[in-house]
C-alpha atoms as a PDB file:
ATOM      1  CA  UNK A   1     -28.817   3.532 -20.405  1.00  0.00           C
ATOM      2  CA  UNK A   2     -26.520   5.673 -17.949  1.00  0.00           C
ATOM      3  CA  UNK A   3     -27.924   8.645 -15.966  1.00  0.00           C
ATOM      4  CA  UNK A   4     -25.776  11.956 -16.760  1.00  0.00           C
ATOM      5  CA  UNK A   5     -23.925  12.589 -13.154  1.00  0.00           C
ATOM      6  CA  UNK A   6     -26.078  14.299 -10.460  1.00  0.00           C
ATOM      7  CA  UNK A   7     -24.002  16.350  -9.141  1.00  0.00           C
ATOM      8  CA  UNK A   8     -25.927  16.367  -5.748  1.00  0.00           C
ATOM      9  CA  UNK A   9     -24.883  12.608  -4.802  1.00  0.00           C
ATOM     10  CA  UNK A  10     -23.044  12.200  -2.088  1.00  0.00           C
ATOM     11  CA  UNK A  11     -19.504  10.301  -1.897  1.00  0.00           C
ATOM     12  CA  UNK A  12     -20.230   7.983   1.038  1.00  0.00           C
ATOM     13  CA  UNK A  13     -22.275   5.525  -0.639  1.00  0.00           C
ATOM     14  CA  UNK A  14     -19.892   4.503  -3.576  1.00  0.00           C
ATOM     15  CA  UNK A  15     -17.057   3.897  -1.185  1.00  0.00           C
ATOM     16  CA  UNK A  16     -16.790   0.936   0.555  1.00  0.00           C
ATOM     17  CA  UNK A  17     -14.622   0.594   3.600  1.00  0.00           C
ATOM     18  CA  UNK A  18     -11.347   0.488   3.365  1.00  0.00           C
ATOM     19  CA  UNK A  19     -11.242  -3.279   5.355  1.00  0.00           C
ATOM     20  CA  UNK A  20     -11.950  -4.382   2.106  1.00  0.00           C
ATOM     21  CA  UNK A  21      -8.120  -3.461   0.978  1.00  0.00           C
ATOM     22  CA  UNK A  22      -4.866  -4.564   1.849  1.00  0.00           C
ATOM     23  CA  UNK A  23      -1.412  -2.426   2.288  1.00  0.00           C
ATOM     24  CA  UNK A  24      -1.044   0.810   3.506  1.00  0.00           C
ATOM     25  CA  UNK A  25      -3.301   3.581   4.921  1.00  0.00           C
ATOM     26  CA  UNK A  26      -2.221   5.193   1.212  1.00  0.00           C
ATOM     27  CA  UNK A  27      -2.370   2.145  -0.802  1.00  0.00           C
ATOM     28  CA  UNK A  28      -6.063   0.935   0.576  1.00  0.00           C
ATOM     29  CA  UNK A  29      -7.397   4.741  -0.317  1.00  0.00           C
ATOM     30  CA  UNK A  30      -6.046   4.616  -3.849  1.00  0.00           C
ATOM     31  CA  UNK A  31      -7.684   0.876  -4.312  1.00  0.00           C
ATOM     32  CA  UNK A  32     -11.235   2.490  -2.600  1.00  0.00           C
ATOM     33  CA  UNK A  33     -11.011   5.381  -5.352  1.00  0.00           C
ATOM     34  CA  UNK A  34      -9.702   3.575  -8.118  1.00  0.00           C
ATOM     35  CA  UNK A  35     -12.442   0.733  -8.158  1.00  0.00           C
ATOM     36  CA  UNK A  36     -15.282   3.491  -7.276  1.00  0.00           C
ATOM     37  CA  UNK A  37     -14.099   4.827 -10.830  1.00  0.00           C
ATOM     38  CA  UNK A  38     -13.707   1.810 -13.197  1.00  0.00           C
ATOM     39  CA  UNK A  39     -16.589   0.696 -12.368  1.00  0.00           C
ATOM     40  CA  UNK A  40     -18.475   4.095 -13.026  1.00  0.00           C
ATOM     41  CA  UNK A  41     -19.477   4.606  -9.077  1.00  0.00           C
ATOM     42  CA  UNK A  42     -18.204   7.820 -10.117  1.00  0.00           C
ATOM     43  CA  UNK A  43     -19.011   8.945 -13.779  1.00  0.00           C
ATOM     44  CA  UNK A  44     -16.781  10.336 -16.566  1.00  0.00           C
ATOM     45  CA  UNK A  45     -16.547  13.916 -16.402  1.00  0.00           C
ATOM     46  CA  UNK A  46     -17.618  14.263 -12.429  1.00  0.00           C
ATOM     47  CA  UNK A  47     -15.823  16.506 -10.029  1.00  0.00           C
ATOM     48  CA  UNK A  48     -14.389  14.487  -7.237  1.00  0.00           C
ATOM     49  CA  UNK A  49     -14.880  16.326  -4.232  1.00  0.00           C
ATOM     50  CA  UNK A  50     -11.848  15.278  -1.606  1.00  0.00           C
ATOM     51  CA  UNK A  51     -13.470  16.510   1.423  1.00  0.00           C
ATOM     52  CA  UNK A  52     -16.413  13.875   0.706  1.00  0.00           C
ATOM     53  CA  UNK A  53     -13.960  11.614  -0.132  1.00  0.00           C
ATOM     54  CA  UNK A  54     -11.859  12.165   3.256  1.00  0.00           C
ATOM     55  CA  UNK A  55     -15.211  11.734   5.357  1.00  0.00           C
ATOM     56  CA  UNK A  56     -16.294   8.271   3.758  1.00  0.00           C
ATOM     57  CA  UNK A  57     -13.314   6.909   4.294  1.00  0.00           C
ATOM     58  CA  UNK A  58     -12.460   8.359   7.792  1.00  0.00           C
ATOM     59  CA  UNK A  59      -9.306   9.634   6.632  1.00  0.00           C
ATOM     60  CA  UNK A  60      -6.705  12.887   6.246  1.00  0.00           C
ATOM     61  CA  UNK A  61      -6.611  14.632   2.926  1.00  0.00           C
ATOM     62  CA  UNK A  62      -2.969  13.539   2.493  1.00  0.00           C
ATOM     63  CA  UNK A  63      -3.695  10.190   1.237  1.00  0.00           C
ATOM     64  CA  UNK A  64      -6.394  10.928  -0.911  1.00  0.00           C
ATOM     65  CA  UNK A  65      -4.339  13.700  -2.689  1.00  0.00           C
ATOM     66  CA  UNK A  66      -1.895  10.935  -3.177  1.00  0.00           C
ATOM     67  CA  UNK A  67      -4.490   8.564  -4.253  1.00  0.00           C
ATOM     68  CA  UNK A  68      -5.416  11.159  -6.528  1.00  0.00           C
ATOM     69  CA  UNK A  69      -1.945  11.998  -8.052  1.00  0.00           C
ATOM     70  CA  UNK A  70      -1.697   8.105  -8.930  1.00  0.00           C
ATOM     71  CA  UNK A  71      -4.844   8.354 -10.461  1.00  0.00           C
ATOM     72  CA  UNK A  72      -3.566  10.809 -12.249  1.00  0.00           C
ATOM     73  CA  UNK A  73      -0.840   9.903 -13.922  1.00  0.00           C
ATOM     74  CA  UNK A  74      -2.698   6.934 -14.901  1.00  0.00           C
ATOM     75  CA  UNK A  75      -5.286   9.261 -16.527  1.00  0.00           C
ATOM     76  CA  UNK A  76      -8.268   8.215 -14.753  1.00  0.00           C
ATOM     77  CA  UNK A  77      -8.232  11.759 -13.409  1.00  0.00           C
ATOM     78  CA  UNK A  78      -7.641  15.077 -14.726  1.00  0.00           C
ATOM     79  CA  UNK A  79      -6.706  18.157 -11.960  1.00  0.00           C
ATOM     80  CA  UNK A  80      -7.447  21.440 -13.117  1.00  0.00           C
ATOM     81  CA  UNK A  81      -5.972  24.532 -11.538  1.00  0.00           C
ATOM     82  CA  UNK A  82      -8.484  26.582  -9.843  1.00  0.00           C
ATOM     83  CA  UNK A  83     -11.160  24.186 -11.225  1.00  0.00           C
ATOM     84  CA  UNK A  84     -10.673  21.417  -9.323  1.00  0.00           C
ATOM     85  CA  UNK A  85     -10.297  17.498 -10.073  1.00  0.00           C
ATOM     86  CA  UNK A  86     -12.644  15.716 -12.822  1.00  0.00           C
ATOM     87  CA  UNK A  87     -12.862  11.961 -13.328  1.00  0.00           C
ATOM     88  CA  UNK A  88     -11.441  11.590 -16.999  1.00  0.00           C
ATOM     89  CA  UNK A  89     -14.134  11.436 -19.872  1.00  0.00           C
ATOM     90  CA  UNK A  90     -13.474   8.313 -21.883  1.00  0.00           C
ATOM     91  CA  UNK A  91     -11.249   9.219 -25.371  1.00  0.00           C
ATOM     92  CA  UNK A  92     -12.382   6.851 -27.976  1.00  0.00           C
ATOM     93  CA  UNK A  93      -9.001   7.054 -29.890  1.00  0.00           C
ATOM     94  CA  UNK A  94      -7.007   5.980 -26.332  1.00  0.00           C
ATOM     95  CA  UNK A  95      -9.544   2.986 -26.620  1.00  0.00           C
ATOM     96  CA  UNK A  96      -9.210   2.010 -29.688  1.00  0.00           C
ATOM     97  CA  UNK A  97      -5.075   1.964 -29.143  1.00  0.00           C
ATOM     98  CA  UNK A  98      -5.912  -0.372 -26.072  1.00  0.00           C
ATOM     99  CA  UNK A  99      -8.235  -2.496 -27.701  1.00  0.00           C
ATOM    100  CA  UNK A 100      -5.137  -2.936 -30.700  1.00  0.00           C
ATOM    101  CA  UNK A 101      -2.674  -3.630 -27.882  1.00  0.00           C
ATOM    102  CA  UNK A 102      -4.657  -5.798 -25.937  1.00  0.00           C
ATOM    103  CA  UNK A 103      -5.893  -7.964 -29.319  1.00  0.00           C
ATOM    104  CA  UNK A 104      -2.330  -8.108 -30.563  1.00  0.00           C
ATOM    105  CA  UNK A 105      -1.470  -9.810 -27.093  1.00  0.00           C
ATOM    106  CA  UNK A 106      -4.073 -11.937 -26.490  1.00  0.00           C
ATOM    107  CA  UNK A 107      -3.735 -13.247 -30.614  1.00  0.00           C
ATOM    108  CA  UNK A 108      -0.228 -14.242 -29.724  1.00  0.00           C
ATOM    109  CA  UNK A 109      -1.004 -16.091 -26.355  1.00  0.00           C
ATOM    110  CA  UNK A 110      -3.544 -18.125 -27.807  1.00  0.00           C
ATOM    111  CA  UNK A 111      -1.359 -18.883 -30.904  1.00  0.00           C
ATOM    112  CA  UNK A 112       1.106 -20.017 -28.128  1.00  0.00           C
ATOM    113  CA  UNK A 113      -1.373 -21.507 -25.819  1.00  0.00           C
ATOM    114  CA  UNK A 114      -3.903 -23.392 -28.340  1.00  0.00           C
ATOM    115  CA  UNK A 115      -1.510 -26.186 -29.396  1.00  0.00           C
ATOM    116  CA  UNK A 116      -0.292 -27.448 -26.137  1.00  0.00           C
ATOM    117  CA  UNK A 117      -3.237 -27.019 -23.384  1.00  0.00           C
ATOM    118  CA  UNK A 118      -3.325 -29.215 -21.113  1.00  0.00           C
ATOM    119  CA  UNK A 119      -6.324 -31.064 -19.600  1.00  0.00           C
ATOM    120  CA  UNK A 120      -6.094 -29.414 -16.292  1.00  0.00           C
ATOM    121  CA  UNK A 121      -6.212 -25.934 -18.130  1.00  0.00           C
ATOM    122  CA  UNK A 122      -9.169 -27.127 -20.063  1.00  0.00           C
ATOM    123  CA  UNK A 123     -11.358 -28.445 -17.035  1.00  0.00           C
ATOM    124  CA  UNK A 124     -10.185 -24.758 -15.413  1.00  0.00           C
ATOM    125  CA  UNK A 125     -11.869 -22.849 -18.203  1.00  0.00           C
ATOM    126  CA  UNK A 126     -14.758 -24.910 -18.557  1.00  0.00           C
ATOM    127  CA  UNK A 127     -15.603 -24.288 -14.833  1.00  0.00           C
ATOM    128  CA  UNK A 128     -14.941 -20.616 -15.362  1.00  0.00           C
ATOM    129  CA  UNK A 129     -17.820 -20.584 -18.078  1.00  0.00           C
ATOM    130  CA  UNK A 130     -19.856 -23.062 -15.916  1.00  0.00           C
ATOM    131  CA  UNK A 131     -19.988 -20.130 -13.379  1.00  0.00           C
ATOM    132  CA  UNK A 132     -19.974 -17.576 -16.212  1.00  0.00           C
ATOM    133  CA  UNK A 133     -23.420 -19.035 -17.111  1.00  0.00           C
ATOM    134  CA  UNK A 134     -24.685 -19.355 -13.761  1.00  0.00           C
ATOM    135  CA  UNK A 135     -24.033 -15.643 -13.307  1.00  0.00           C
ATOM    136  CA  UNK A 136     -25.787 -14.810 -16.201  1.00  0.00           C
ATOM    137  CA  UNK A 137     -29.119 -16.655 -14.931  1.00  0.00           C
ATOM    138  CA  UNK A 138     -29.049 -14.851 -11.689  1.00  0.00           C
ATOM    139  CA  UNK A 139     -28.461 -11.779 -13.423  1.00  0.00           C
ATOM    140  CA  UNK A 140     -25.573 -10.764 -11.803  1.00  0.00           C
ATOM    141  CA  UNK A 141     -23.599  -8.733 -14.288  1.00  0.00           C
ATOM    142  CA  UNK A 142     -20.774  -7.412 -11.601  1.00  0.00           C
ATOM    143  CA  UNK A 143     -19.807 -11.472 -10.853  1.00  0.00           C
ATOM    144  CA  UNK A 144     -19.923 -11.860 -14.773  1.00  0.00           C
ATOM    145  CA  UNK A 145     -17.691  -9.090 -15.620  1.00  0.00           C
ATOM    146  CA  UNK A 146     -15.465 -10.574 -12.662  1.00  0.00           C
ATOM    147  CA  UNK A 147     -15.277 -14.345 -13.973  1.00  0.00           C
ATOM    148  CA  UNK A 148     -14.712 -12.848 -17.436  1.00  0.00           C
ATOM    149  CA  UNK A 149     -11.960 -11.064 -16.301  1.00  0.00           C
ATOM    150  CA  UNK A 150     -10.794 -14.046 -15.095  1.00  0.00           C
ATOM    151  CA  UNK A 151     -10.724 -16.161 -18.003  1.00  0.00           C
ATOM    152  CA  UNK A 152      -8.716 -13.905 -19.821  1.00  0.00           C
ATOM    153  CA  UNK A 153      -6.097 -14.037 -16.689  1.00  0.00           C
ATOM    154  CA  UNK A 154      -6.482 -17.302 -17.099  1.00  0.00           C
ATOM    155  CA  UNK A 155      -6.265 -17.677 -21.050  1.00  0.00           C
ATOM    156  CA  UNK A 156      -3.005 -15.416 -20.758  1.00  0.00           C
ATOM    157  CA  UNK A 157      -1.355 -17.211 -17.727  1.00  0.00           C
ATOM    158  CA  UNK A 158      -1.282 -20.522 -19.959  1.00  0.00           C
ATOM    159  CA  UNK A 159       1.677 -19.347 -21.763  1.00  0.00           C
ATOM    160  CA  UNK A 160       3.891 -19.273 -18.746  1.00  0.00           C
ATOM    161  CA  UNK A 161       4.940 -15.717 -18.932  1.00  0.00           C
ATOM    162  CA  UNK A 162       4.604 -14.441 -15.196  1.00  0.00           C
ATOM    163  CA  UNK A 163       4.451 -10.223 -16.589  1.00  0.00           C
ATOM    164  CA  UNK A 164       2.340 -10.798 -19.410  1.00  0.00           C
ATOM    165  CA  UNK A 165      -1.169 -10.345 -17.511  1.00  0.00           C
ATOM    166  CA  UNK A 166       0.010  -7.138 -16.017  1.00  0.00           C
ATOM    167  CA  UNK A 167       1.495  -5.939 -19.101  1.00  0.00           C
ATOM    168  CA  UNK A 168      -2.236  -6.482 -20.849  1.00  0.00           C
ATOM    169  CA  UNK A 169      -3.799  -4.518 -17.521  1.00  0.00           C
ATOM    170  CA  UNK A 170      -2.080  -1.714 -18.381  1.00  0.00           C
ATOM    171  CA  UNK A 171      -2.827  -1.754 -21.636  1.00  0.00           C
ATOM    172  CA  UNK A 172      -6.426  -2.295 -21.307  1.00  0.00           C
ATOM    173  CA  UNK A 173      -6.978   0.553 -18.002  1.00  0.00           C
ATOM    174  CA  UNK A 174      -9.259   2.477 -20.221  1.00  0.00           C
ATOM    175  CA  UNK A 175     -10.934  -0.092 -21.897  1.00  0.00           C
ATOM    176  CA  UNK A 176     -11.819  -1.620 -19.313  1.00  0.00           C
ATOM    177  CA  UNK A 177     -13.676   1.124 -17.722  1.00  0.00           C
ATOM    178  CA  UNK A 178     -15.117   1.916 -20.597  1.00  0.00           C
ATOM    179  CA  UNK A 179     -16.616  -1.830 -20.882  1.00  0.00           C
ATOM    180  CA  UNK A 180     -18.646  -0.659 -17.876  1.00  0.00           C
ATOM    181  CA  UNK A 181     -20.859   0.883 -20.336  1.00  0.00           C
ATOM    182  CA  UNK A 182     -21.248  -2.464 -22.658  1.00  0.00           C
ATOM    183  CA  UNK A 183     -22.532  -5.141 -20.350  1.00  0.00           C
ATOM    184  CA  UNK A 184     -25.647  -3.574 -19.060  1.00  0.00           C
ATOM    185  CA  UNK A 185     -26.893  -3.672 -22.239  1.00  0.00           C
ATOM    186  CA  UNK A 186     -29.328  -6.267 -23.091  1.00  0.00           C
ATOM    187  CA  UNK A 187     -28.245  -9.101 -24.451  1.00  0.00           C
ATOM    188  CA  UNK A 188     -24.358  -8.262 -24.590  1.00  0.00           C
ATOM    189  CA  UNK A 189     -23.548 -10.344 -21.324  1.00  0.00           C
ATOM    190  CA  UNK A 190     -24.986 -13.396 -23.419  1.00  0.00           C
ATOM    191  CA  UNK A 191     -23.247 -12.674 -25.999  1.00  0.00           C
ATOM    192  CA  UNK A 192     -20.351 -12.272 -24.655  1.00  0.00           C
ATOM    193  CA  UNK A 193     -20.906 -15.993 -23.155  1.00  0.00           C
ATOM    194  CA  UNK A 194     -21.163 -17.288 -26.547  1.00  0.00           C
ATOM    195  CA  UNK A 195     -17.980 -15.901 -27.860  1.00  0.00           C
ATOM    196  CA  UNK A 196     -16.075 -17.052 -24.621  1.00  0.00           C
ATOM    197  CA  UNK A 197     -17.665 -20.983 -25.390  1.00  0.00           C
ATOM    198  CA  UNK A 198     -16.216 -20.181 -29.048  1.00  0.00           C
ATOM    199  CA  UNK A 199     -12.840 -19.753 -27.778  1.00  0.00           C
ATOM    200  CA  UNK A 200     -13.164 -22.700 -25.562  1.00  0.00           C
ATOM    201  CA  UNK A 201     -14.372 -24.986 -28.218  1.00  0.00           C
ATOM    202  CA  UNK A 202     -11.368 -23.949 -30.517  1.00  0.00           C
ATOM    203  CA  UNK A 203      -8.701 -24.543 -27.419  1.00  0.00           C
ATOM    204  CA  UNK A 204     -10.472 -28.132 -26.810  1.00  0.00           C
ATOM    205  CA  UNK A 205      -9.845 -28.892 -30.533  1.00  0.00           C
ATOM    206  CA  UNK A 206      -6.140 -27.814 -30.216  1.00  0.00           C
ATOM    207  CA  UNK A 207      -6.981 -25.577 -33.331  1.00  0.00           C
ATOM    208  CA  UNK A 208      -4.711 -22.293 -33.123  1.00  0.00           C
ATOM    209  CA  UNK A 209      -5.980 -20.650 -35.840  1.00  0.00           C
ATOM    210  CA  UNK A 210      -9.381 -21.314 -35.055  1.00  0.00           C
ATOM    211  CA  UNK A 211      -8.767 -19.820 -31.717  1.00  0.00           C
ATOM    212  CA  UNK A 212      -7.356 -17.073 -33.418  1.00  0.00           C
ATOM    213  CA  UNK A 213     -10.388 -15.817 -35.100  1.00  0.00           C
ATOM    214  CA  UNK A 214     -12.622 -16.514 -32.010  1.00  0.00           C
ATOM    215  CA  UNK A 215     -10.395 -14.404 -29.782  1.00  0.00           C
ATOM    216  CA  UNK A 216     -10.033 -11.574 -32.445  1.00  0.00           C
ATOM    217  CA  UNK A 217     -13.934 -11.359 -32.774  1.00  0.00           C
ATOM    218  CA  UNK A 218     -14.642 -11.760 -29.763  1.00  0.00           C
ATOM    219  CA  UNK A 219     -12.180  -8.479 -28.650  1.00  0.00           C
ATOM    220  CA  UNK A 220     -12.965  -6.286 -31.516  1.00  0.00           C
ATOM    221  CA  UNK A 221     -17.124  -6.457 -30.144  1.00  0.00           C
ATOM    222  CA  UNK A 222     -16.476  -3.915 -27.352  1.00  0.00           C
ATOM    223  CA  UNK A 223     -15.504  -1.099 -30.177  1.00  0.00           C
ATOM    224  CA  UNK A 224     -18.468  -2.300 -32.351  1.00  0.00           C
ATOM    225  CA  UNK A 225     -20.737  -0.947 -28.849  1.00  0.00           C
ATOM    226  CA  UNK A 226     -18.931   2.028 -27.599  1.00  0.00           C
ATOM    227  CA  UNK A 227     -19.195   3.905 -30.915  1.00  0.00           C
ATOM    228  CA  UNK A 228     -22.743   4.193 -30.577  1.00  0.00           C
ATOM    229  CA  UNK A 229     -22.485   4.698 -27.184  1.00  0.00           C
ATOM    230  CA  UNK A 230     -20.106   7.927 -28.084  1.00  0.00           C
ATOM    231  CA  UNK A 231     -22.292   9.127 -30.359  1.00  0.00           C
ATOM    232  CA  UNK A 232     -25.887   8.684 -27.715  1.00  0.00           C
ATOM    233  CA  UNK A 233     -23.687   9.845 -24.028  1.00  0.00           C
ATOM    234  CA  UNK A 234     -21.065  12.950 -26.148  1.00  0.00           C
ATOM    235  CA  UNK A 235     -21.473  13.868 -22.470  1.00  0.00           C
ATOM    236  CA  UNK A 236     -19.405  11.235 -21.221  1.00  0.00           C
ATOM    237  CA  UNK A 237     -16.486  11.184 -24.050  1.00  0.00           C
ATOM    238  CA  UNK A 238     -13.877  13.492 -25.171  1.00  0.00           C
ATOM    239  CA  UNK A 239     -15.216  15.730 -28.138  1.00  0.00           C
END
């Protein structure tokens, strides 16, 4: 279960240096910030105090006031006037309109994908899940979450359509913050396994529609979590 915020923490130890980034000075600070908040470093409904934020990461407030306008308009943060700047509380209706976008894309890419797969994509999934697994056994949630990811980049790459993973980024910003809060809890990183093996299975057999209905369960889980979630952390969501 998530802690509320303390608002006593300090900012430098959910930074990490900005070596890790590439780009620009401005670029490197928005990547630092942006990851610190997807992947709850900084909770939903925190202020985010720039000064800290300056000192962690050695810089001048100009870029992280840009950083923070980007964030902005992306609506990971909200500024206030004379209140100051608040990481953005999750809004369960925003994710539920992400989770329809993101189901409606992936549905047709594996409608498009299933039929035609080729060997090579096969064997890449498979060793996606091997390490999937392996990740799971060491009980290391962050790589999970990452290889997951990376099956669905993969899953959505197969179609040959070079803008359709970033398209289905966008779309899913929100959610997939918000997932942050799903795979700690027991049992739902498993899970999750299983229903990624389902989709495999259905892609080996060259069975669209079966794929279908794998994909569209295994999407429509994450809302089947969070509304509990919203009702047990109102703290964290949008009244």
């Amino acid at each position: 279960m998530l802690q509320a915020p303390d608002p006593q923490r300090q900012d430098p130890i959910r930074l990490p240096s900005l070596d890790a980034f590439a780009g620009s000075l401005g670029q490197r600070v928005y990547q630092a910030l942006r990851g610190a908040i997807l992947s709850l470093a900084y909770r939903p409904g925190e202020i985010l105090r720039k000064p800290e934020i300056c000192a962690a990461l050695g810089v001048s407030r100009s870029p992280v006031a840009d950083a923070v306008a980007r964030l902005a308009s992306e609506g990971l943060v909200d500024v206030i006037p004379q209140a100051g700047t608040f990481v953005a509380r999750f809004s369960m209706p925003e994710i539920r309109e992400a989770a329809f976008l993101r189901e409606a894309i992936e549905v047709a890419a594996i409608e498009r994908v299933a039929p035609r797969i080729t060997d090579d994509q096969l064997t890449q999934l498979r060793r996606n899940i091997t390490v999937q697994a392996a990740l799971i056994a060491d009980g290391d949630t962050a790589g999970f979450y990452a290889q997951d990811g990376a099956m669905h980049e993969l899953l959505l790459s197969f179609t040959g359509f070079r803008k359709l993973a970033q398209v289905s980024d966008t779309a899913w910003l929100h959610v997939h913050r918000a997932r942050q809060l799903v795979l700690p809890v027991p049992g739902r990183a498993a899970a999750t396994l299983e229903e990624h093996r389902a989709i495999l299975a259905a892609l080996e057999a060259r069975d669209a529609e079966r794929a279908r209905v794998a994909v569209q369960h295994h999407l429509r889980q994450l809302i089947t979590y969070l509304e509990p979630l919203e009702r047990a952390r109102p703290d964290l969501f949008i009244a």
